[in-house]
Structure formats: structure tokens, C-alpha cells
C-alpha atoms as a PDB file:
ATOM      1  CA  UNK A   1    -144.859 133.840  29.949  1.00  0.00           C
ATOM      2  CA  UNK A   2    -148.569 133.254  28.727  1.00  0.00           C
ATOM      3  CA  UNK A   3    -149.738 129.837  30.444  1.00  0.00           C
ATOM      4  CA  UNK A   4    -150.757 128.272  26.942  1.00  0.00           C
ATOM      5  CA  UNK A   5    -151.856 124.348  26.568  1.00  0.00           C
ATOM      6  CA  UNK A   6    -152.328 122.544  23.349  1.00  0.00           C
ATOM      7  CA  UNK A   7    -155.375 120.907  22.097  1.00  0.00           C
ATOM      8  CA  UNK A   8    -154.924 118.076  19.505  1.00  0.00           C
ATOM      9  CA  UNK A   9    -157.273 117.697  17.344  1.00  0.00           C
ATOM     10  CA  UNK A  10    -157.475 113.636  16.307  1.00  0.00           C
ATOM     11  CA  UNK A  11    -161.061 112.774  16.173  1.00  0.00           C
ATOM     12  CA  UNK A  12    -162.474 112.334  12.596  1.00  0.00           C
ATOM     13  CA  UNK A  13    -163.517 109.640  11.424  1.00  0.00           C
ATOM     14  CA  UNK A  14    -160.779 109.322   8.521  1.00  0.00           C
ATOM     15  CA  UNK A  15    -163.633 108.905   5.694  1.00  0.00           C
ATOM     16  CA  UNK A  16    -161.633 110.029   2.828  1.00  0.00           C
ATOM     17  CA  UNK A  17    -158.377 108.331   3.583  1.00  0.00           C
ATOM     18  CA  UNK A  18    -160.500 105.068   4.178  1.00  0.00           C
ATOM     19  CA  UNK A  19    -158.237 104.313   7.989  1.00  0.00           C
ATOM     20  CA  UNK A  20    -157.213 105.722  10.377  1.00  0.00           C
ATOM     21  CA  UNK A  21    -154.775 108.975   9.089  1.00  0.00           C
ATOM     22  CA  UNK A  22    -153.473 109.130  13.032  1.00  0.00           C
ATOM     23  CA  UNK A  23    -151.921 105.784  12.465  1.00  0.00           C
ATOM     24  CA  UNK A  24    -150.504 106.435   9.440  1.00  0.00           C
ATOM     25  CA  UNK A  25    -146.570 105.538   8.872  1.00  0.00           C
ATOM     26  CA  UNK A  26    -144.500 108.913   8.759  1.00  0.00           C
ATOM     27  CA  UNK A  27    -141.090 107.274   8.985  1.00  0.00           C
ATOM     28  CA  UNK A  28    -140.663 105.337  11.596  1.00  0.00           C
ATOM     29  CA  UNK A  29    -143.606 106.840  13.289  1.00  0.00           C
ATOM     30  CA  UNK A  30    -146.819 107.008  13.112  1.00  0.00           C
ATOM     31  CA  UNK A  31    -148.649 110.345  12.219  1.00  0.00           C
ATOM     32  CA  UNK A  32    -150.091 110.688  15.810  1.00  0.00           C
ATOM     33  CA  UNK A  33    -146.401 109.504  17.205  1.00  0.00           C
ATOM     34  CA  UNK A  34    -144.798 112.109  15.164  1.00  0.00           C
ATOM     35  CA  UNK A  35    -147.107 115.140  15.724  1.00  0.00           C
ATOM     36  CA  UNK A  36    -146.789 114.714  19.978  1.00  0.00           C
ATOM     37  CA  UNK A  37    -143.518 114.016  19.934  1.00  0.00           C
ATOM     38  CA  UNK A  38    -143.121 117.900  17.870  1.00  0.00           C
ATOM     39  CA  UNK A  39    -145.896 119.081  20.277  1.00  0.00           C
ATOM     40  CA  UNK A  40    -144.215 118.386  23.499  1.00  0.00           C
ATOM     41  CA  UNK A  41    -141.335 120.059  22.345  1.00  0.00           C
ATOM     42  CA  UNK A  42    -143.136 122.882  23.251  1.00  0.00           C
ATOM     43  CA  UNK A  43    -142.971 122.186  26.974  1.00  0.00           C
ATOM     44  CA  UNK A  44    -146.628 122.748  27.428  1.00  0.00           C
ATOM     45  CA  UNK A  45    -149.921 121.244  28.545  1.00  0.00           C
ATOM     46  CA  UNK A  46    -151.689 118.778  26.050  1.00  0.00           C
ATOM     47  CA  UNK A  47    -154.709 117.378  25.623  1.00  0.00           C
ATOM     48  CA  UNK A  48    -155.642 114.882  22.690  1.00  0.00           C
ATOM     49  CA  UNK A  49    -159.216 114.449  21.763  1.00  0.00           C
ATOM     50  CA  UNK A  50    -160.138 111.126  20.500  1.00  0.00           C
ATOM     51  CA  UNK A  51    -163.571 109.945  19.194  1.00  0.00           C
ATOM     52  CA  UNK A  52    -163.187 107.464  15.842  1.00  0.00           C
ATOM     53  CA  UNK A  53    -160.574 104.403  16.152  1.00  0.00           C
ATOM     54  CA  UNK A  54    -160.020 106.094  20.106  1.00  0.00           C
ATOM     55  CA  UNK A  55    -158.805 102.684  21.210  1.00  0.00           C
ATOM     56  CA  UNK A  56    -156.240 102.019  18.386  1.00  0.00           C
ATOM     57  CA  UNK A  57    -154.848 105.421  18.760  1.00  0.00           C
ATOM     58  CA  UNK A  58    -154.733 105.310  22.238  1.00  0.00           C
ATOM     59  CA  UNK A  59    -152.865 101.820  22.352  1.00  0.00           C
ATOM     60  CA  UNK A  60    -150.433 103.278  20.053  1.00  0.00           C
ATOM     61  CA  UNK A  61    -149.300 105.658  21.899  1.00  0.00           C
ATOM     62  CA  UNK A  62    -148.719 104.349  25.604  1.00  0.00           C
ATOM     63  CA  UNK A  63    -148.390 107.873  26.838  1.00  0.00           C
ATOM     64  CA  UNK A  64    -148.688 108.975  30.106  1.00  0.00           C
ATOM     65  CA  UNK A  65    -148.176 112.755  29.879  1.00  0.00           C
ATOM     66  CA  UNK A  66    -151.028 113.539  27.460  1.00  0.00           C
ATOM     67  CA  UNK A  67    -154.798 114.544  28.784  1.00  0.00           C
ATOM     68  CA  UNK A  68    -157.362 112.268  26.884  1.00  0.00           C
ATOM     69  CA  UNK A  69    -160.016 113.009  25.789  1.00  0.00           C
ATOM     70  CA  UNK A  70    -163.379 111.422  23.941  1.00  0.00           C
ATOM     71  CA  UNK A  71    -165.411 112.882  22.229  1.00  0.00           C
ATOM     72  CA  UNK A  72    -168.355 111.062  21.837  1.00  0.00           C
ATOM     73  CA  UNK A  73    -170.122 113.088  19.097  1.00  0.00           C
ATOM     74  CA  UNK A  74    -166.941 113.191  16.989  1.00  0.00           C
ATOM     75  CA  UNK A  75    -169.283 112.306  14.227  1.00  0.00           C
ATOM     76  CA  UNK A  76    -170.880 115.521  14.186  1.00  0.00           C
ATOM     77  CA  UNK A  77    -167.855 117.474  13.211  1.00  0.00           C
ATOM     78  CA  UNK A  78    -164.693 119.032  14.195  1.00  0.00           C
ATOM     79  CA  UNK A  79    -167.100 121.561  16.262  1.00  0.00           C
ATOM     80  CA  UNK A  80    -167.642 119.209  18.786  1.00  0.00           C
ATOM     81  CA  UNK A  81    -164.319 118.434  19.431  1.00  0.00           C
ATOM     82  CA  UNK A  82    -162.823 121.889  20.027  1.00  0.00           C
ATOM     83  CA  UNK A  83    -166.014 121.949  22.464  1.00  0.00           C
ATOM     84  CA  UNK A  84    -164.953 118.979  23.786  1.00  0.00           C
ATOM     85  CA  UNK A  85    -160.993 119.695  24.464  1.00  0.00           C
ATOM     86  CA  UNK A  86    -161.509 123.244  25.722  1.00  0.00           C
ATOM     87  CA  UNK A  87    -164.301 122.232  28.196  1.00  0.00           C
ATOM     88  CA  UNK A  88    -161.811 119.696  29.399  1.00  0.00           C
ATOM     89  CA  UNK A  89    -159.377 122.496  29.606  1.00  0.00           C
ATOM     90  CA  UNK A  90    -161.309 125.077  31.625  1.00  0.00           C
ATOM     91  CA  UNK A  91    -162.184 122.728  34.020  1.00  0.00           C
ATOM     92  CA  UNK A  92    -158.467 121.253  34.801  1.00  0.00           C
ATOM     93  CA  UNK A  93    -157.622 123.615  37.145  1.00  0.00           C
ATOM     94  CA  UNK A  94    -154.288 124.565  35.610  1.00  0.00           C
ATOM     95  CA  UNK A  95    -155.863 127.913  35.050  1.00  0.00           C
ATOM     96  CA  UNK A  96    -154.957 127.822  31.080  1.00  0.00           C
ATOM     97  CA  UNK A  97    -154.601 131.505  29.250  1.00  0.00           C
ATOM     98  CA  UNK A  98    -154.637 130.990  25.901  1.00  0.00           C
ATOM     99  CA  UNK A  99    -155.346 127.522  23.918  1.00  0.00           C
ATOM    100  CA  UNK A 100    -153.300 126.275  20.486  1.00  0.00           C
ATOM    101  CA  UNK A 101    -155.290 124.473  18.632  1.00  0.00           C
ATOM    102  CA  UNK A 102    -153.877 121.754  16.506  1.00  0.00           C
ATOM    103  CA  UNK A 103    -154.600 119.257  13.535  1.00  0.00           C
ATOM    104  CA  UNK A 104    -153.063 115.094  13.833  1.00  0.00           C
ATOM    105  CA  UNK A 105    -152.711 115.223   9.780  1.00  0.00           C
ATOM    106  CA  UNK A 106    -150.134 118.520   9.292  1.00  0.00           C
ATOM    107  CA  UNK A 107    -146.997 116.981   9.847  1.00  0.00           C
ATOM    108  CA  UNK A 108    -144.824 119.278   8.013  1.00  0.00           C
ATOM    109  CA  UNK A 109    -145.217 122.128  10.711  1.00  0.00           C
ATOM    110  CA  UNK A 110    -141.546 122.724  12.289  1.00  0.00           C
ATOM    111  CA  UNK A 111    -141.392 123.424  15.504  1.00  0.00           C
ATOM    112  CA  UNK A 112    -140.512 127.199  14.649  1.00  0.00           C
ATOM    113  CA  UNK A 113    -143.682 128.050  13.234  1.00  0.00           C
ATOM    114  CA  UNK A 114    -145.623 126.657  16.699  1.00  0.00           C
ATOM    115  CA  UNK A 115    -142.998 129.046  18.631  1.00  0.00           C
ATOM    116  CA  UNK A 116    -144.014 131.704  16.387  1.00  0.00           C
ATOM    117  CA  UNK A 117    -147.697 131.672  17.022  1.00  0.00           C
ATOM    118  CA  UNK A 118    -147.214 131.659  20.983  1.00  0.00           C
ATOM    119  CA  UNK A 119    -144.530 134.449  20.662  1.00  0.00           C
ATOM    120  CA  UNK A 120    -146.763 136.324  18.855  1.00  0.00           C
ATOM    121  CA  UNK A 121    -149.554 136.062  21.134  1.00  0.00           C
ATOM    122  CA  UNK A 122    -147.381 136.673  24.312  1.00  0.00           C
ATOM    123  CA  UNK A 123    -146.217 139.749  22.685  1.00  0.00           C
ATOM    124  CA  UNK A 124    -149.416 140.845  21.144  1.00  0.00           C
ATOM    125  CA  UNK A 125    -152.801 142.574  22.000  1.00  0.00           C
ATOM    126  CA  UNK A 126    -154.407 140.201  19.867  1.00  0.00           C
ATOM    127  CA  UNK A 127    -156.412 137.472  21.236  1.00  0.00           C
ATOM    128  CA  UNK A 128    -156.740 135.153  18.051  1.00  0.00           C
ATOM    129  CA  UNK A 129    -153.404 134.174  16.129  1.00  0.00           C
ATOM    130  CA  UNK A 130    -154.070 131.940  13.264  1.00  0.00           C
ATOM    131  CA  UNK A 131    -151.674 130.574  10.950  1.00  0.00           C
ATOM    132  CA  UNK A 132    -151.172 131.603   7.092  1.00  0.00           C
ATOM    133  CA  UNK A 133    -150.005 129.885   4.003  1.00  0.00           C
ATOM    134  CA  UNK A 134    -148.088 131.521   1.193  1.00  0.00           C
ATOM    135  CA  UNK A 135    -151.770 132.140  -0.445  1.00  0.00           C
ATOM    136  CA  UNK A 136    -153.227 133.532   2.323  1.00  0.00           C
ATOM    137  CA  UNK A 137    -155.270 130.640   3.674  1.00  0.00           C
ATOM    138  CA  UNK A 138    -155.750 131.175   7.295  1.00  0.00           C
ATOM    139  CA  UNK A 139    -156.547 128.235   9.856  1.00  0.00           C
ATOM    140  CA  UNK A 140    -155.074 126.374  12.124  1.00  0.00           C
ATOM    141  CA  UNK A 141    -152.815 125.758  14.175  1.00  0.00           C
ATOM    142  CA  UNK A 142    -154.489 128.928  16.218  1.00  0.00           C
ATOM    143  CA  UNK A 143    -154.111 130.095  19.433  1.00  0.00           C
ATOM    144  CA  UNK A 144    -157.190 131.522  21.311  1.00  0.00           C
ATOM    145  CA  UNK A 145    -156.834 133.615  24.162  1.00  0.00           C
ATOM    146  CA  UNK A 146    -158.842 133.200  27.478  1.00  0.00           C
ATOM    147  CA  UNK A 147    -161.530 135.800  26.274  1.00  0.00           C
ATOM    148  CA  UNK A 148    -162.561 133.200  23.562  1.00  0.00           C
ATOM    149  CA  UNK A 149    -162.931 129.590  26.141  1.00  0.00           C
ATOM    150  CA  UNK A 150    -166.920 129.884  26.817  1.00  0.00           C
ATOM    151  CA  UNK A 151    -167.458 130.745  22.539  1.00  0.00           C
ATOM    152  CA  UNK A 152    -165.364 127.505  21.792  1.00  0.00           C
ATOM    153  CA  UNK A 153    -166.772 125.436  24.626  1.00  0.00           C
ATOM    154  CA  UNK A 154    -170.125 125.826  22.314  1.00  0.00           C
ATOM    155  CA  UNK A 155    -169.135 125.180  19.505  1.00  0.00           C
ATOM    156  CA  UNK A 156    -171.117 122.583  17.109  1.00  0.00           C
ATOM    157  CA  UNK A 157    -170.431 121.362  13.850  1.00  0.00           C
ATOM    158  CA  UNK A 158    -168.260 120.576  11.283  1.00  0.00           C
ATOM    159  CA  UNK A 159    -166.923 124.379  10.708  1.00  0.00           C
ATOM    160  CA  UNK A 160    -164.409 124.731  13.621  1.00  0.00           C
ATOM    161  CA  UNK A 161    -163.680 127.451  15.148  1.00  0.00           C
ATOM    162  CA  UNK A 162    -164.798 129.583  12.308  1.00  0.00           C
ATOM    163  CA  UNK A 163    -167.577 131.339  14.003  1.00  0.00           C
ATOM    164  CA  UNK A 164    -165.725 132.228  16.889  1.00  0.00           C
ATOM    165  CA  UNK A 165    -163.218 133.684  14.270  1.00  0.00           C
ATOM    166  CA  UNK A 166    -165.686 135.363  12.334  1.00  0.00           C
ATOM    167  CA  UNK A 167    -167.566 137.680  15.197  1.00  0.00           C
ATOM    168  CA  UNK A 168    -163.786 138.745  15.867  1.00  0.00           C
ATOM    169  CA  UNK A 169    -162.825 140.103  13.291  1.00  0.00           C
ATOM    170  CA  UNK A 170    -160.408 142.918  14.788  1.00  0.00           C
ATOM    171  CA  UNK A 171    -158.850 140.474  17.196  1.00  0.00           C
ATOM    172  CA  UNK A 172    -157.359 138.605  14.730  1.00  0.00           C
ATOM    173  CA  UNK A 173    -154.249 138.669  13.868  1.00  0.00           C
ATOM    174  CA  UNK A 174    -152.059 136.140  11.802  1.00  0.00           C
ATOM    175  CA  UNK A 175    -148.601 134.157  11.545  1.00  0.00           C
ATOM    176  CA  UNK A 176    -146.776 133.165   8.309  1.00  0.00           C
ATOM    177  CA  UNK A 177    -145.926 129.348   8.034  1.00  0.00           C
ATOM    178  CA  UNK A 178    -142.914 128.179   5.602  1.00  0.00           C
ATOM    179  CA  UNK A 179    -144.151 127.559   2.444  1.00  0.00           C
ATOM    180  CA  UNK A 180    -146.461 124.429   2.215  1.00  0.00           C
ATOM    181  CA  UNK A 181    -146.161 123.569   5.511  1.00  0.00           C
ATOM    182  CA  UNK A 182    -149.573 123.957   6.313  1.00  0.00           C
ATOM    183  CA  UNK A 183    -150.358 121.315   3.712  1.00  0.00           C
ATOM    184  CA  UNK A 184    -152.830 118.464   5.554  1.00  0.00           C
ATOM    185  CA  UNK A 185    -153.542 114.618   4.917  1.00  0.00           C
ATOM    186  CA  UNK A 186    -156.900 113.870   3.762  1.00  0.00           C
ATOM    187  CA  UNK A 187    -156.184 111.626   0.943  1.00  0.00           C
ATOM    188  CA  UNK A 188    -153.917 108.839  -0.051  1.00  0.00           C
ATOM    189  CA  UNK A 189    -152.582 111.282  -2.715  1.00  0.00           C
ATOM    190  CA  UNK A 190    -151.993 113.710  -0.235  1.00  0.00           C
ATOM    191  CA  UNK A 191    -150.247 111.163   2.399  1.00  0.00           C
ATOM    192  CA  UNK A 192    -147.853 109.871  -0.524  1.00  0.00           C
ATOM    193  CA  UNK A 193    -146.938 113.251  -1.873  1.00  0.00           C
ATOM    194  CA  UNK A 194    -146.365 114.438   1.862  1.00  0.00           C
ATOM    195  CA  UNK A 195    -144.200 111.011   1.985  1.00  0.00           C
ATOM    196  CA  UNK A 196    -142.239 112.650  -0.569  1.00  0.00           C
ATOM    197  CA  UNK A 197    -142.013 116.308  -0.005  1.00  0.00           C
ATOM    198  CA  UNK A 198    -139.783 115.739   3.343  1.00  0.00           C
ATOM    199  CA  UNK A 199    -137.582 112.697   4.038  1.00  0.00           C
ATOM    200  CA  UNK A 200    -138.735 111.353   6.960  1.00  0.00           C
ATOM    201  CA  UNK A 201    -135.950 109.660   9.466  1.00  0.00           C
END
């Protein structure tokens, strides 16, 4: 089994939603509550990486399995905190194989989909497995193999992982996500029709 750990991506600075969208009510969690709890379903490694509202987020979630992380240029773009989580990672010792990275605000992800992307990259030659929408969007949650840790641990920004992405083109392969699952929270229009598309218990 491919030693894979997850890197959670919660970092931003929330400028659209105008607070915090990690703290955000799903239920009766919050966002950040609900997407570890799905995470460590997955039996696996993660690390959180915290720059904006770090504190709050932290406090909220009085967990002592998780590997923290801050980011301190997390105002510089999502860049800096893949940098940030993988460097972390590298340098852990657990001697990690491949890295799934994830977003706080894309709650409606089941836990199959997640399974999917790590089966396929157990089973697979390919060394970058991104998720896929139902219009062919591609992005994350992606796993990165080994091959790909020193090109993500430089990584600046607000693009992501694009770049890495990009000058790989033939090592990329890609997973199909239910239908609007990969849908993320950016606005308060977003949050309340996300509110409404599942019911939350």
C-alpha cells in the first residue's frame, strides 16, 4: 500500500466570503470540523496548513492527531502553502510516497471519491491524479507522487500546483468525482446553496 499523507489546504485569507469559510456552520460542524473528520477516515497522515484566522481555527478544533502548520506568507497565495505543507512533509521522517492535496471549502466530496484517487494512484503508473468534474474541470483534491515533492516544495503564488501540473503533462492522469461534488465555498451564495444541495446532520 502506497504510504500517502494528506495536506489540507486552510490558509486563505477568506476575502470573498468576508470570515473565516473554515469556521463556517455545516450542520452541526464547522467546515474545518467536517472536512477532518471525512479526512481521517482515510486512516492516513495529515497535515493542516494554517496562515489567516490560524488561532481561531486552531482553537476550534482541539485536535491532537493533526500536523500544524503556518504558513506565514499565506497572503501570497495558495503557492506558498502547498510549499509550505510538503516541506513540512519531506522533512517528518515518515518517509511519505505520494501527497493528496486537499481544499477546507469542498465539503461535498464523499469519502469514495478520496478512496478513488489513492486507488488509482496505487494501481497506476501515473504520478499525478487529479480530480474531474462532470465538465471536465480538473483540480484538486490531487495526489502527487514522490517524484513531484522538491517541484511543490517551490512553489510560489497564487496558481497552485498548476505549474508542477503543467511541465507533466503525460503523467497525468485523472479521477471522476460525482456530479457537483467538486463544487467549493467562496461566496455566501455558494455556502447557502451548498447548505441546501445536501442535508447536513
Amino acid at each position: 500500500m502506497i504510504k500517502l499523507e494528506i495536506l489540507l489546504l486552510a490558509a486563505g485569507t477568506s476575502s470573498r466570503m468576508g470570515q473565516p469559510k473554515a469556521l463556517l456552520p455545516i450542520g452541526q460542524k464547522l467546515l474545518i470540523q467536517h472536512q477532518i473528520n471525512q479526512l481521517q477516515g482515510l486512516g492516513r497522515p495529515i497535515t493542516l496548513v494554517l496562515g489567516a484566522h490560524a488561532e481561531l481555527i486552531q482553537a476550534a478544533l482541539n485536535e491532537t492527531e493533526l500536523n500544524f502548520i503556518f504558513n506565514k506568507d499565506y497572503t501570497k497565495g495558495m503557492g506558498h502553502s502547498i510549499a509550505a505543507g510538503v516541506k513540512a512533509i519531506k522533512t517528518s521522517g515518515r518517509d511519505a510516497q505520494a501527497i493528496m492535496i486537499c481544499a477546507v471549502d469542498q465539503p461535498l466530496i464523499d469519502m469514495g471519491h478520496y478512496q478513488n484517487l489513492i486507488q488509482k494512484a496505487q494501481q497506476s503508473d501515473f504520478s499525478i491524479v487529479q480530480s474531474a468534474s462532470d465538465e471536465d474541470w480538473r483540480g484538486i483534491p490531487t495526489v502527487f507522487k514522490s517524484e513531484h515533492f522538491e517541484a511543490l516544495s517551490e512553489l510560489t503564488g497564487d496558481q497552485g500546483a498548476k505549474s508542477v501540473i503543467q511541465a507533466n503533462p503525460k503523467q497525468v492522469t485523472a479521477v471522476k468525482a460525482s456530479s457537483g461534488a467538486l463544487i467549493d465555498i467562496d461566496t455566501t451564495d455558494q455556502y447557502e446553496k451548498i447548505l441546501n444541495i445536501k442535508r447536513w446532520h
